[in-house]
Structures are given as structure tokens and as C-alpha cells.
C-alpha atoms as a PDB file:
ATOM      1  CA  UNK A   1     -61.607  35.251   1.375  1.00  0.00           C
ATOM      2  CA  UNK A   2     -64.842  34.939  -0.980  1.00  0.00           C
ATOM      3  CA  UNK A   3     -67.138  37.483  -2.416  1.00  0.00           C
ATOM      4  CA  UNK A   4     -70.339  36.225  -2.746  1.00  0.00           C
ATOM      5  CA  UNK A   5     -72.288  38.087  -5.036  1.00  0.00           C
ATOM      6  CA  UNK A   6     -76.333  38.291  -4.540  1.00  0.00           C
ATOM      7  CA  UNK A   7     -79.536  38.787  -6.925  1.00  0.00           C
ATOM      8  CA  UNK A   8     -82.850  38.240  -7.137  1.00  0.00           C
ATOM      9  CA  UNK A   9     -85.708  36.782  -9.930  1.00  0.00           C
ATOM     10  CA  UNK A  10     -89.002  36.639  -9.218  1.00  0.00           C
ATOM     11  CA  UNK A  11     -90.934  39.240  -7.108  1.00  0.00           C
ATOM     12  CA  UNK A  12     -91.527  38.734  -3.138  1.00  0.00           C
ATOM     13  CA  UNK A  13     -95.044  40.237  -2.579  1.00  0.00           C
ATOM     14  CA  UNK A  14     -97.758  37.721  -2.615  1.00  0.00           C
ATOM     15  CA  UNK A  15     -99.183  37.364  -5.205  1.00  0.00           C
ATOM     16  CA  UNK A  16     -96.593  39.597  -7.266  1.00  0.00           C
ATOM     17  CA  UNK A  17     -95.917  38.511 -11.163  1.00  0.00           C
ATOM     18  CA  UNK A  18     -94.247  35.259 -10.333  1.00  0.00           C
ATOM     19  CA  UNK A  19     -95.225  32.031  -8.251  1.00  0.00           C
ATOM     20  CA  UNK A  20     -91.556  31.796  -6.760  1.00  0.00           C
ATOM     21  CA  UNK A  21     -89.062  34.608  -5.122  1.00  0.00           C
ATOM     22  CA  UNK A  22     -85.525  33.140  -5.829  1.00  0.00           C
ATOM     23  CA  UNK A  23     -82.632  34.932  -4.000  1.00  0.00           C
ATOM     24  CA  UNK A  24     -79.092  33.633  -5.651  1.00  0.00           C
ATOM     25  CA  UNK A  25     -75.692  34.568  -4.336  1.00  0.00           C
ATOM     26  CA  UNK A  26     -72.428  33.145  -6.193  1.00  0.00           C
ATOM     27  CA  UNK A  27     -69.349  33.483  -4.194  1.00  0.00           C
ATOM     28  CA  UNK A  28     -65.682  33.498  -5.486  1.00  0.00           C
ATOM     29  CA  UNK A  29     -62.519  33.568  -3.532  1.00  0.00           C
ATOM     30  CA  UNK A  30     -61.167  36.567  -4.102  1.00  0.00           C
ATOM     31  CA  UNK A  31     -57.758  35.803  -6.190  1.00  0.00           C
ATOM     32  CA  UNK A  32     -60.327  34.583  -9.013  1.00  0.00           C
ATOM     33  CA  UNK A  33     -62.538  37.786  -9.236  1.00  0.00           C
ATOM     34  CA  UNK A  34     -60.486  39.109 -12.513  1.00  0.00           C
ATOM     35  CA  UNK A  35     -60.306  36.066 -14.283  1.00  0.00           C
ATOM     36  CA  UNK A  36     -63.516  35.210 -13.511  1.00  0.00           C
ATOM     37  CA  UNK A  37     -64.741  38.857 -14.859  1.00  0.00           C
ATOM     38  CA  UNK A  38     -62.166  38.293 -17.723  1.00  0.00           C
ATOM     39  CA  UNK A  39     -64.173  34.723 -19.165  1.00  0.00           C
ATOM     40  CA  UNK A  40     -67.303  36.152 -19.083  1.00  0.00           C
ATOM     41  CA  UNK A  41     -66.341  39.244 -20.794  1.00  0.00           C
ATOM     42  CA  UNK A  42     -64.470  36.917 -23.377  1.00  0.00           C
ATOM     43  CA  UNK A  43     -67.706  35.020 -23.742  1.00  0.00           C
ATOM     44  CA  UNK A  44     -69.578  38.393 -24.415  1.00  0.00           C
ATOM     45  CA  UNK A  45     -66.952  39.852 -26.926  1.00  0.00           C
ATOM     46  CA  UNK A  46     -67.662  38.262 -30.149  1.00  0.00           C
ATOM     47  CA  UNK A  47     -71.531  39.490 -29.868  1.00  0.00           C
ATOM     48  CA  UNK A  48     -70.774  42.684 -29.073  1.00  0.00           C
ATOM     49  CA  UNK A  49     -71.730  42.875 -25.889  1.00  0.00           C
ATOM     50  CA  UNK A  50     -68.652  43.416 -23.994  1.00  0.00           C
ATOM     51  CA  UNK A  51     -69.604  46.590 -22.935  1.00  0.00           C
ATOM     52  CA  UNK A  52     -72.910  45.817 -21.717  1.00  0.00           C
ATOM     53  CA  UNK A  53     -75.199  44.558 -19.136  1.00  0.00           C
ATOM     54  CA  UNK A  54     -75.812  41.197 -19.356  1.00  0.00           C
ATOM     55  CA  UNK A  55     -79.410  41.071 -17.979  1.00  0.00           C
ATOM     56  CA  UNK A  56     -81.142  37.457 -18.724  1.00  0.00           C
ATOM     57  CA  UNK A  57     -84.643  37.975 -18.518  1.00  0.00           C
ATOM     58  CA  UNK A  58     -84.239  40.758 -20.926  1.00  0.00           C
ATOM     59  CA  UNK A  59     -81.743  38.818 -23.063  1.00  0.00           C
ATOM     60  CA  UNK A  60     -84.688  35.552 -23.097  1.00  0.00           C
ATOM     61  CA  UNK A  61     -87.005  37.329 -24.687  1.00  0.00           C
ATOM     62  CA  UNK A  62     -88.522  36.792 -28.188  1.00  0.00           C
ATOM     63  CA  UNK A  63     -88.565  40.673 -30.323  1.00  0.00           C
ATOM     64  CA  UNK A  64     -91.603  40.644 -32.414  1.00  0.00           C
ATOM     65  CA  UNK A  65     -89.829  43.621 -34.519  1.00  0.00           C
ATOM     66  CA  UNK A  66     -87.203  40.963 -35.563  1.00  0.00           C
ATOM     67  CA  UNK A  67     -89.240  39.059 -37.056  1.00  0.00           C
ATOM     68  CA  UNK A  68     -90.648  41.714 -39.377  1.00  0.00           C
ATOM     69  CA  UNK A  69     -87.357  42.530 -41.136  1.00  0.00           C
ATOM     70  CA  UNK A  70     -86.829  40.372 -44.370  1.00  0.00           C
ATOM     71  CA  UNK A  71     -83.743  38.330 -44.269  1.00  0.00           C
ATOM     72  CA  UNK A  72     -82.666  39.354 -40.529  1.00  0.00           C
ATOM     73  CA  UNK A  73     -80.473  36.900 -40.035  1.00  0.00           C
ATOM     74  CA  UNK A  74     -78.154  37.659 -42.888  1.00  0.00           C
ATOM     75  CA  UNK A  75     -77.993  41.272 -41.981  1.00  0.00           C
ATOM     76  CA  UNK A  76     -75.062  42.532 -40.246  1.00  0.00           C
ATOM     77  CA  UNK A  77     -74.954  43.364 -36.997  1.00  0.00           C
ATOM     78  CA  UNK A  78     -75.472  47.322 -37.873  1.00  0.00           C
ATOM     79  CA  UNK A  79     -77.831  46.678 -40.409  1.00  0.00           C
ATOM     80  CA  UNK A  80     -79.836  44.359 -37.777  1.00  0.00           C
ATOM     81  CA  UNK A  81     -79.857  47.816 -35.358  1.00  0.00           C
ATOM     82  CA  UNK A  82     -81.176  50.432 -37.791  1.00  0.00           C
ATOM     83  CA  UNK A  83     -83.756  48.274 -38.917  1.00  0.00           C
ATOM     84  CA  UNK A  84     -85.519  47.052 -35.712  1.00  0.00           C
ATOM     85  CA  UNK A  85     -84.852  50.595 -34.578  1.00  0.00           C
ATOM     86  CA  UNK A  86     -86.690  51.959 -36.960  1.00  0.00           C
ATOM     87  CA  UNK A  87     -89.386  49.542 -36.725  1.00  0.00           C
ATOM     88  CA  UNK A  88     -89.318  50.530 -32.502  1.00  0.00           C
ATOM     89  CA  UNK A  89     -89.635  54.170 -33.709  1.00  0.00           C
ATOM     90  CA  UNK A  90     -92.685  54.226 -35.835  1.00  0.00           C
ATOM     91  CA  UNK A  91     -94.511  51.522 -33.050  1.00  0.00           C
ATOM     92  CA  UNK A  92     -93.621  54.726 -30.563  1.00  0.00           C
ATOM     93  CA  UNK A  93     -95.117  57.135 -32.515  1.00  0.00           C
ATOM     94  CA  UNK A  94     -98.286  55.208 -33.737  1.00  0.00           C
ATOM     95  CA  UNK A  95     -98.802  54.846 -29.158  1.00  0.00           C
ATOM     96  CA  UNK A  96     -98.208  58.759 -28.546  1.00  0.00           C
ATOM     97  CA  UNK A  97    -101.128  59.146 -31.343  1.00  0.00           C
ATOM     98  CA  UNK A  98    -103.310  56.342 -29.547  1.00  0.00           C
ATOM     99  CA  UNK A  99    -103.776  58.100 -26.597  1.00  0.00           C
ATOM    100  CA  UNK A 100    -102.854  54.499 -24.552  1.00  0.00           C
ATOM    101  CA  UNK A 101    -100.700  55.455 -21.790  1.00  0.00           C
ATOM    102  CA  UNK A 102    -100.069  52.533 -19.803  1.00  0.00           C
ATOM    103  CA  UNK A 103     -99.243  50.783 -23.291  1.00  0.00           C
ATOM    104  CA  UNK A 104     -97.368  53.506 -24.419  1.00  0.00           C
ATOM    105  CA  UNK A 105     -94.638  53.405 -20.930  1.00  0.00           C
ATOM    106  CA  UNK A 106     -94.504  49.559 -21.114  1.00  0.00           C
ATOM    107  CA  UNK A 107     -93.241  49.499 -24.672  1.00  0.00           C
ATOM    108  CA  UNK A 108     -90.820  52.300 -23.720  1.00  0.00           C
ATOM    109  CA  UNK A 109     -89.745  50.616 -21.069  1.00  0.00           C
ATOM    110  CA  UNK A 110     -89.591  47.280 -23.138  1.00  0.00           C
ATOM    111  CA  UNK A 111     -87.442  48.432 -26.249  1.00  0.00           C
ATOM    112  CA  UNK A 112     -85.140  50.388 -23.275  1.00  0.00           C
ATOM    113  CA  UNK A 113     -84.311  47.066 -21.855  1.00  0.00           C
ATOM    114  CA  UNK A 114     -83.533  44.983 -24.627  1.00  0.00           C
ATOM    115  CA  UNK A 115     -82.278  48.202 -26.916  1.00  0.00           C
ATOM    116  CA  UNK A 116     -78.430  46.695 -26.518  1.00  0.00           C
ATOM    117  CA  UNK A 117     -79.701  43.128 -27.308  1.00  0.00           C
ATOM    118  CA  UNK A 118     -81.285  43.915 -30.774  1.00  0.00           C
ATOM    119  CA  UNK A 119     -78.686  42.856 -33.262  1.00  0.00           C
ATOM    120  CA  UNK A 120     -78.532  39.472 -31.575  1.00  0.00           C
ATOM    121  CA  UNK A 121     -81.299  36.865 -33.049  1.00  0.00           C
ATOM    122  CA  UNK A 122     -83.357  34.778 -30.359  1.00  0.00           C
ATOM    123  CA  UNK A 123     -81.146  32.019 -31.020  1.00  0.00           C
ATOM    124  CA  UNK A 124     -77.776  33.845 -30.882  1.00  0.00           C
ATOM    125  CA  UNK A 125     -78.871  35.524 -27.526  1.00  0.00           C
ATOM    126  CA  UNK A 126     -79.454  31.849 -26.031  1.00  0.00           C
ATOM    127  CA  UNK A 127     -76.446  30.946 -27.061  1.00  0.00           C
ATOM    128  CA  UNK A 128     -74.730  33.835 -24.769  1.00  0.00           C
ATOM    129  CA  UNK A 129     -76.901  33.232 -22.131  1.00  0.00           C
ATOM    130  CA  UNK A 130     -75.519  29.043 -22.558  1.00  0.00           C
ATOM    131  CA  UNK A 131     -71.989  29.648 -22.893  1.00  0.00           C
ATOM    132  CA  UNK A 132     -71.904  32.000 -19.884  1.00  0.00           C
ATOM    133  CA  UNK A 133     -73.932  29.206 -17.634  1.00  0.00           C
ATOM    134  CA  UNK A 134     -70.964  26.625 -18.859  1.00  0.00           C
ATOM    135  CA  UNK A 135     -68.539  29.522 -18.503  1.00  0.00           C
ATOM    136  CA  UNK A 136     -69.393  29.374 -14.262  1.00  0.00           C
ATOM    137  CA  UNK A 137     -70.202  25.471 -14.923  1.00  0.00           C
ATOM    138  CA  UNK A 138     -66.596  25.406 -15.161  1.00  0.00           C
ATOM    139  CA  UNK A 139     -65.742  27.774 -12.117  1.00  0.00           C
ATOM    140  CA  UNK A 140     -64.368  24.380  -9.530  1.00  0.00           C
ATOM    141  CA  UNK A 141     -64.062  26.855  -6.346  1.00  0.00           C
ATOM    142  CA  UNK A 142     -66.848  28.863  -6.988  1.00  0.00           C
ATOM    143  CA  UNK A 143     -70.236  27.843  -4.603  1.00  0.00           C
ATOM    144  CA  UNK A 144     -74.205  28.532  -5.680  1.00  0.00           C
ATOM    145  CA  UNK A 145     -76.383  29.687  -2.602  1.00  0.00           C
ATOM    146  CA  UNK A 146     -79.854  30.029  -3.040  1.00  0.00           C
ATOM    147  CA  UNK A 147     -83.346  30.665  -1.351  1.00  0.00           C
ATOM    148  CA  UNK A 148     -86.176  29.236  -3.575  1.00  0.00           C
ATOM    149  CA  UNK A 149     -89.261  30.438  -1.830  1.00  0.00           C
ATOM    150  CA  UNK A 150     -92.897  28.867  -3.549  1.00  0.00           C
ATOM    151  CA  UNK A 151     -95.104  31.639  -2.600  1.00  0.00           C
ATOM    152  CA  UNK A 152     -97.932  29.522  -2.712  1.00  0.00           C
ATOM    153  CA  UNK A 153     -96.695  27.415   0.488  1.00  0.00           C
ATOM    154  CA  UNK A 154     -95.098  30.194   2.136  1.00  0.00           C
ATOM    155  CA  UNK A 155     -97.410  32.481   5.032  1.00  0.00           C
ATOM    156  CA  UNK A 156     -95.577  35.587   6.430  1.00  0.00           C
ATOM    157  CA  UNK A 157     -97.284  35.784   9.151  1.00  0.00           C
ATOM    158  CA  UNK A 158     -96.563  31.863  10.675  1.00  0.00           C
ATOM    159  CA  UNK A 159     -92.798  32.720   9.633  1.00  0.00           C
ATOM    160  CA  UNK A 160     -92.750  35.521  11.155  1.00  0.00           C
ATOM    161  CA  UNK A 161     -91.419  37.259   8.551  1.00  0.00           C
ATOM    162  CA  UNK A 162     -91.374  38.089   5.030  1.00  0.00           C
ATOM    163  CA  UNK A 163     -90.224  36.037   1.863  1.00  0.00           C
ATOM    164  CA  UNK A 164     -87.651  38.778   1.056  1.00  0.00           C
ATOM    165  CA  UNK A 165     -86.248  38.432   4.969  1.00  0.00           C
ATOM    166  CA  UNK A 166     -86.445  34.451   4.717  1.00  0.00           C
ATOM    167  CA  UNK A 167     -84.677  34.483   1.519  1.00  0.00           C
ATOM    168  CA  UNK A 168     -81.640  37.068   2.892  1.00  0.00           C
ATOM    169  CA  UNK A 169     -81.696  35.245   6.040  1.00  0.00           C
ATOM    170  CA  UNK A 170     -80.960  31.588   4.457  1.00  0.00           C
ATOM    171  CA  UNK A 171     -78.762  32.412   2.466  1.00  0.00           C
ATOM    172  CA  UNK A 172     -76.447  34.811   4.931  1.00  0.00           C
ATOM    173  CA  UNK A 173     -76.676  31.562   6.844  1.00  0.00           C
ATOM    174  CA  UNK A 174     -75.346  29.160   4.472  1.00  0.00           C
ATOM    175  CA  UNK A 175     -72.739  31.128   3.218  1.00  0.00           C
ATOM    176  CA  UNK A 176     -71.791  31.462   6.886  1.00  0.00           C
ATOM    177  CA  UNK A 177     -71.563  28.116   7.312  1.00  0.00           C
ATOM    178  CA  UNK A 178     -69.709  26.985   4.256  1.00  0.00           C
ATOM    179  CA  UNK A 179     -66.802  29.656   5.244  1.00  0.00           C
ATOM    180  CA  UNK A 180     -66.822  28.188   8.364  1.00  0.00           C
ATOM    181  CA  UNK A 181     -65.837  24.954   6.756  1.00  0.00           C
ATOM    182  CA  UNK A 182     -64.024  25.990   3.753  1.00  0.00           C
ATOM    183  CA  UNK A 183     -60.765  27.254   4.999  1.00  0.00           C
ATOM    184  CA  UNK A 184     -57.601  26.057   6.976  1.00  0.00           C
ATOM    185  CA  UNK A 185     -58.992  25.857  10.351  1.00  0.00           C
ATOM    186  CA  UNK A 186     -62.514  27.640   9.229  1.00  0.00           C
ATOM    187  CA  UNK A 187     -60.518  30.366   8.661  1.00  0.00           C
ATOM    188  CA  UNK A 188     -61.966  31.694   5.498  1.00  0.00           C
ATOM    189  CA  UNK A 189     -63.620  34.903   5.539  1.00  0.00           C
ATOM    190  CA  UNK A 190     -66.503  36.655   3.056  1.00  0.00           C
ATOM    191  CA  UNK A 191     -68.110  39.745   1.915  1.00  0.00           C
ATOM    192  CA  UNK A 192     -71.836  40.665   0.353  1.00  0.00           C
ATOM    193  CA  UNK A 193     -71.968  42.512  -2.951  1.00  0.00           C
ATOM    194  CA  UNK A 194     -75.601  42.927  -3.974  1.00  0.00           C
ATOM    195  CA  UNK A 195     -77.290  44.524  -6.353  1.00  0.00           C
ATOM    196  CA  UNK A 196     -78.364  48.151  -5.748  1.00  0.00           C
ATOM    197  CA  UNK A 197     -81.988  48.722  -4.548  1.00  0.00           C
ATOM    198  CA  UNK A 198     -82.094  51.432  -2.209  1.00  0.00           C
ATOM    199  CA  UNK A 199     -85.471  49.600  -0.468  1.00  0.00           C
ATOM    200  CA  UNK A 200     -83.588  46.599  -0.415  1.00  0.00           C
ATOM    201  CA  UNK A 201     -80.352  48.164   0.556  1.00  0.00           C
ATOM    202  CA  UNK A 202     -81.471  49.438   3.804  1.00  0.00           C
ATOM    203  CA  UNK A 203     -83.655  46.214   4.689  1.00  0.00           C
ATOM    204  CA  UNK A 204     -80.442  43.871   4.139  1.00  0.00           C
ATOM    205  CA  UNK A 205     -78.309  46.682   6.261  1.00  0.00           C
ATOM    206  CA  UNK A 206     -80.290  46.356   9.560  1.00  0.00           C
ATOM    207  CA  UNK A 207     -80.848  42.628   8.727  1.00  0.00           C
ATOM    208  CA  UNK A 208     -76.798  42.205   8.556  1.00  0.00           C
ATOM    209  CA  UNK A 209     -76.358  44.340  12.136  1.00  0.00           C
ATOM    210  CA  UNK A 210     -78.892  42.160  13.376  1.00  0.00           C
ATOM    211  CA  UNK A 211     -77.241  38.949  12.703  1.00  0.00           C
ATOM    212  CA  UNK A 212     -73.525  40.240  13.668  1.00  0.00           C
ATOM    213  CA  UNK A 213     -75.772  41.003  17.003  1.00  0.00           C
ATOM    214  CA  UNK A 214     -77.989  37.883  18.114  1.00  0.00           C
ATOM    215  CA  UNK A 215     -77.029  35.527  14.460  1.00  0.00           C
ATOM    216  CA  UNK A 216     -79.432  33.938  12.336  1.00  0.00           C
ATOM    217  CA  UNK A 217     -81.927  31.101  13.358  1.00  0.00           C
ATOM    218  CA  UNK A 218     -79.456  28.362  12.080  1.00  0.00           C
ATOM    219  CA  UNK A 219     -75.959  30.220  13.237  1.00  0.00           C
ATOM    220  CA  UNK A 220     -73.871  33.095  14.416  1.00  0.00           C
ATOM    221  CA  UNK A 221     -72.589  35.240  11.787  1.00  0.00           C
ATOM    222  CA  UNK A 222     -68.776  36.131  12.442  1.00  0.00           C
ATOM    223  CA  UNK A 223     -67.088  35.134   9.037  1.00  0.00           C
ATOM    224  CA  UNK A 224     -69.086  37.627   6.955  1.00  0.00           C
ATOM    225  CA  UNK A 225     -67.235  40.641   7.266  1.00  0.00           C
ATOM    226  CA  UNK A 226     -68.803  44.412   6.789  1.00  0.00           C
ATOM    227  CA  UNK A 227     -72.932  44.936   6.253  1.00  0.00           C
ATOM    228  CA  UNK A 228     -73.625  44.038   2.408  1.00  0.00           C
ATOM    229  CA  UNK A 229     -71.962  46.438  -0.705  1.00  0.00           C
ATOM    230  CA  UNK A 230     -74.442  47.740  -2.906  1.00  0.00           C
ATOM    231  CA  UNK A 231     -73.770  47.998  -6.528  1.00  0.00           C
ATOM    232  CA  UNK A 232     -75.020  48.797  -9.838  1.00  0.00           C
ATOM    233  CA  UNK A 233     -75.618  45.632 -11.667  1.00  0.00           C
ATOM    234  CA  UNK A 234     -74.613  47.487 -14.567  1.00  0.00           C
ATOM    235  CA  UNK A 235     -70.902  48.142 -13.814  1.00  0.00           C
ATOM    236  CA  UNK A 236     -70.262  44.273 -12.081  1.00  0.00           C
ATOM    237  CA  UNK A 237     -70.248  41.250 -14.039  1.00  0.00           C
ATOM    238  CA  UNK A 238     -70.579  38.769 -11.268  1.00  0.00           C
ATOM    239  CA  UNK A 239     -73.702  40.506  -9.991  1.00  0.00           C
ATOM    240  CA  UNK A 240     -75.199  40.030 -13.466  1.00  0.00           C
ATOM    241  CA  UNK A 241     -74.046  36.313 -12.956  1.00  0.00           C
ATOM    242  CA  UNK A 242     -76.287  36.103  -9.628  1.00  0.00           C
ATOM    243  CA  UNK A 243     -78.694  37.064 -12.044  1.00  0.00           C
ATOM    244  CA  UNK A 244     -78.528  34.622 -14.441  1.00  0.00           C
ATOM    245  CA  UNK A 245     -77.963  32.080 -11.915  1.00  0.00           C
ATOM    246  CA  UNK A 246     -81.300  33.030 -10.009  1.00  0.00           C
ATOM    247  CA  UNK A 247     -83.661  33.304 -13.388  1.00  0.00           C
ATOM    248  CA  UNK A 248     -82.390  29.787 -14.430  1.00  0.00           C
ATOM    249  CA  UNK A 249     -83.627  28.239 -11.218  1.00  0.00           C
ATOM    250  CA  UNK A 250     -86.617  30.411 -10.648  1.00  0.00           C
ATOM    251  CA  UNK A 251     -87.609  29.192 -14.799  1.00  0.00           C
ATOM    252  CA  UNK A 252     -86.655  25.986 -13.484  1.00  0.00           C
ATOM    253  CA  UNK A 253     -88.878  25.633 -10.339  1.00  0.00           C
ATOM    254  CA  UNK A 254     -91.820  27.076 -12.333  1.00  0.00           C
ATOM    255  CA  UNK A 255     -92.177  26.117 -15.808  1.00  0.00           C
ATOM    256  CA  UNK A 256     -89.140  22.354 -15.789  1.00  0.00           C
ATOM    257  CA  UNK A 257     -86.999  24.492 -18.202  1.00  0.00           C
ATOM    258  CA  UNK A 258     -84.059  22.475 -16.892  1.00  0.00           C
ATOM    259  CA  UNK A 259     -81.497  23.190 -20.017  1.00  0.00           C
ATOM    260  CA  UNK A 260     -79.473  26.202 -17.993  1.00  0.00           C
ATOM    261  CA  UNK A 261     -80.588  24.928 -14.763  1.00  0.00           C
ATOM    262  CA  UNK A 262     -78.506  22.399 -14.903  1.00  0.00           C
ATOM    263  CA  UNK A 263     -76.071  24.232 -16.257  1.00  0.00           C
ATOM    264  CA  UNK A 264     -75.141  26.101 -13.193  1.00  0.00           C
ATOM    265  CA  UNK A 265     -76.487  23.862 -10.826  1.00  0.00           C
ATOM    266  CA  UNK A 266     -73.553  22.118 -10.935  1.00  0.00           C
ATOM    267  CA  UNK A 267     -72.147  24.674  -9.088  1.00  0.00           C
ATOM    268  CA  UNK A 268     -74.339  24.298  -5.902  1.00  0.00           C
ATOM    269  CA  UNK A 269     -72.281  24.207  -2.865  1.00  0.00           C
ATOM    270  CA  UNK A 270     -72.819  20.561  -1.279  1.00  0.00           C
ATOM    271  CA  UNK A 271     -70.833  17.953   1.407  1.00  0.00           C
ATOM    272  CA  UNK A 272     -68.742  15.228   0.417  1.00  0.00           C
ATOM    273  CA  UNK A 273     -71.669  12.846   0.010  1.00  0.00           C
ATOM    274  CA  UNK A 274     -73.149  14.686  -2.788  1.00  0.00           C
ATOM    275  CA  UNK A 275     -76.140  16.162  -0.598  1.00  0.00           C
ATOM    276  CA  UNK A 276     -77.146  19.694  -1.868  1.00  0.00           C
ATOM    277  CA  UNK A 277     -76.552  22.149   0.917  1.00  0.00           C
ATOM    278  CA  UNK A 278     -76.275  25.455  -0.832  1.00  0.00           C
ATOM    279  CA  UNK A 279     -79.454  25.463  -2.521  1.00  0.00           C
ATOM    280  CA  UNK A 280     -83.212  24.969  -0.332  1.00  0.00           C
ATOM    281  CA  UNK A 281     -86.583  25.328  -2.586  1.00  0.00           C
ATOM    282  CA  UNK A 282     -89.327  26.423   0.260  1.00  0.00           C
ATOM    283  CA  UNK A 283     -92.207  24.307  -1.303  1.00  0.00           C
ATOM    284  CA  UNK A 284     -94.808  21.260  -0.553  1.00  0.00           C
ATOM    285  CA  UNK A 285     -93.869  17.906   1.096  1.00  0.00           C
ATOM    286  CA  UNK A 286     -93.168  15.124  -1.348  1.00  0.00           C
ATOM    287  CA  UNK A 287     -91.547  17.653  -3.895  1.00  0.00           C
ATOM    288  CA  UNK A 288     -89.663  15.574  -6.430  1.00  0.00           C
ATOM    289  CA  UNK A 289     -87.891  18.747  -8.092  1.00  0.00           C
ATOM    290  CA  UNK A 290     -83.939  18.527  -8.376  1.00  0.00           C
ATOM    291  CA  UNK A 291     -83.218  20.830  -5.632  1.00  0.00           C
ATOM    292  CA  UNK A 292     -85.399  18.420  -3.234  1.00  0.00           C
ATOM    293  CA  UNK A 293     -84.445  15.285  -4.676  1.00  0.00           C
ATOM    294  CA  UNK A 294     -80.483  16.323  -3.589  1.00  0.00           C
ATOM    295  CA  UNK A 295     -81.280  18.163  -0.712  1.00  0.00           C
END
């Protein structure tokens, strides 16, 4: 049996804050969920990070307060804390006197998100976010399955339906059909875990019953087993490895960052010739990109 584990990067309105929606699942059988969970919390360890959310977009960011503290990167990690907390403080403080609002909840919301990352330097949280891509690099029975949709070429209303439902809907169907394959006999069986979204939740519920009804475009659905499990990102490490796995193609498909794209593209789910399966970016004709190029 495999889990396959879903998230998102990117946004699915049109025109949103991104020119891609990337839906990512990473399935595992299920005998290699704890070791799996075990090497990426090993990877996390020595940063002190083991008991925290491993969130890349968050993690990618430069922190301008960083570079304001003298000699930063021969602080300890401690020392690195108090000081760009401090620095987040008075920034806080100078906003509620401002009057700005809208500034004022963005920053929150900004130094909330990246409040566990702080003691890491830009180049030490790069080199997580690395050694976790080679840590799944290195996964030889775990399969990538992803929906690349390029919002630019994409028109709900000639498909009928929306990027978000395209996305789910591909790749339900691939995993579907590599469990059909994978096993004995096509005997293998799977389960969803997604992250929680409670708009999303119920959207990806009535899409499942749907499929275990009348099946996808491309195939029945009858090796998927239960409607999706919902979880908080926070508590599962393999969710925030969907994560990872979908902001390092979505960087990839927009802006050629192909350093951790290629890191976990390796782990694409393809047929014996070497022809990507797993993986479909939604674009132009003539697209030379490595997901086309193998697809």
C-alpha cells in the first residue's frame, strides 16, 4: 500500500500572486513512512529544527533584520534569536505608531512565519532545504505526481472546470494508474493525506465520491481507498515534503531555478523507457522545459 501525500504552491485563481498552480503529491509505500519521517527529521536535527515545520517558501526567504546584526554569523544560535527578535520588536512598534495597517498585519504575519527560522543564516537555511531534496532524491520506491498548471494557457471555462479541479483530478488519476501497475498483479492499493484547508477539504471530498462513482476522464478510480485525510501540515513531515517538492517545481517552471528541481525530480514516477509519466506541466505547444522535454 502507498500513501501519497499532497500540497500545493502557487495560487489557483486567475490571476492570483503566481503565474503557475502546482499541485504535488509524493507517495510512499507504507512500511517506509517511519524511516522516511526518521531521515528528514535527522536532516533537521543539527539546525534545530527538529521540532518544527519545515515550510520552504518561508524557509527561502532573505531576513532583512539579519543583516543588521554585526557579526551574525558568528553568533550562536541563541544569540542569533534575541537579536533579530529584538530588531522584529522595535520594527512592530515603530508600525502600531504609523498608523499603516495593511503594513502593520503583513509584517506580523511575516516575522510569524519565519519566527522558528531566524537563527538559521540564508545560506544555512538553503542548505536544509538541499539536503532534504537529496534526502527524498535518495527515496528508490518513492514516486513524484504532479499537476503544473500555466495559468496563462489555461481557460476554466473551455475545461470545464477549474485549475484547482484539473490539478486534483490529474493527479488522483496518475496515482491511480501507477498502483494499478505497481504491485503483484496491480494489486497495490493507496490513500490521500493532504494538507488541511477546510475550502479545499470539502472540494477534494465530493471530487473523490465523484470519481469512486463515474472515475476520472483518463480512468476508474478503485485502488485509492477512503475520500482524502486532511492534516495539519504542521504535525506531518511528508506533507511538508509535498511542499517542498511542489515550490521547487513551481520556482522551476517560472523563474529556471533548476538547482532543487532537479533535485527531486529525480523522483518523478516514469515507464521503463525513461518517459516522465508522473509529472504534466499544462503550458504552450513547443515548450522545451524539463517536464515537457521527458514527457
Amino acid at each position: 500500500m502507498y500513501i501519497c501525500y499532497l500540497d500545493e504552491s502557487g495560487t489557483p485563481e486567475t490571476p492570483g500572486t503566481s503565474s503557475h498552480f502546482v499541485l504535488c503529491g509524493i507517495a510512499l509505500p507504507v512500511e517506509h513512512w517511519r524511516a522516511s519521517d526518521q531521515a528528514i527529521t535527522q536532516v533537521l536535527t543539527p539546525f534545530g529544527l527538529e521540532d518544527t515545520e519545515l515550510h520552504t517558501a518561508w524557509m527561502a526567504r532573505k531576513y532583512f533584520e539579519q543583516s543588521l546584526v554585526p557579526g551574525f554569523d558568528g553568533l550562536s544560535y541563541s544569540e542569533r534569536r534575541t537579536k533579530v527578535r529584538g530588531l522584529r520588536t522595535a520594527e512592530i512598534l515603530k508600525l502600531q505608531r504609523s498608523g499603516n495597517a495593511k503594513r502593520l498585519r503583513q509584517t506580523k504575519k511575516n516575522y510569524a512565519k519565519t519566527d522558528a527560522y531566524i537563527h538559521l543564516t540564508y545560506s544555512d537555511r538553503w542548505g536544509v532545504i538541499k539536503k532534504v531534496a537529496d534526502t527524498v532524491a535518495n527515496w528508490g520506491k518513492a514516486r513524484l505526481f504532479a499537476e503544473c498548471i500555466d495559468k496563462v494557457h489555461f481557460d476554466p471555462v473551455w475545461a470545464g472546470k477549474t485549475a484547482e479541479e484539473q490539478a486534483f483530478e490529474q493527479v488522483i488519476s496518475r496515482f491511480q494508474q501507477f498502483l494499478t501497475s505497481a504491485g503483484p498483479g496491480g494489486d497495490s492499493l493507496g490513500m490521500i493525506v493532504h494538507d488541511n484547508n477546510e475550502s479545499v477539504a470539502m472540494k477534494h471530498t465530493e471530487l473523490m465520491r465523484k470519481y469512486y462513482e463515474t472515475g476520472t476522464l483518463w480512468t476508474s478510480v478503485d485502488k485509492i481507498v477512503e475520500t482524502p485525510l486532511f492534516v495539519d501540515s504542521s504535525l506531518t513531515r511528508m506533507v511538508q515534503v509535498a511542499d517542498l517538492c511542489a515550490y521547487a517545481i513551481r520556482r522551476y517552471l517560472e523563474n529556471d531555478e533548476v538547482d532543487l528541481f532537479r533535485r527531486i525530480f529525480a523522483r518523478a514516477d516514469r515507464l521503463s523507457s525513461g518517459k516522465t509519466v508522473g509529472v504534466r506541466h499544462f503550458t504552450s505547444n513547443g515548450c522545451v522545459c524539463e517536464v515537457c522535454s521527458t514527457h
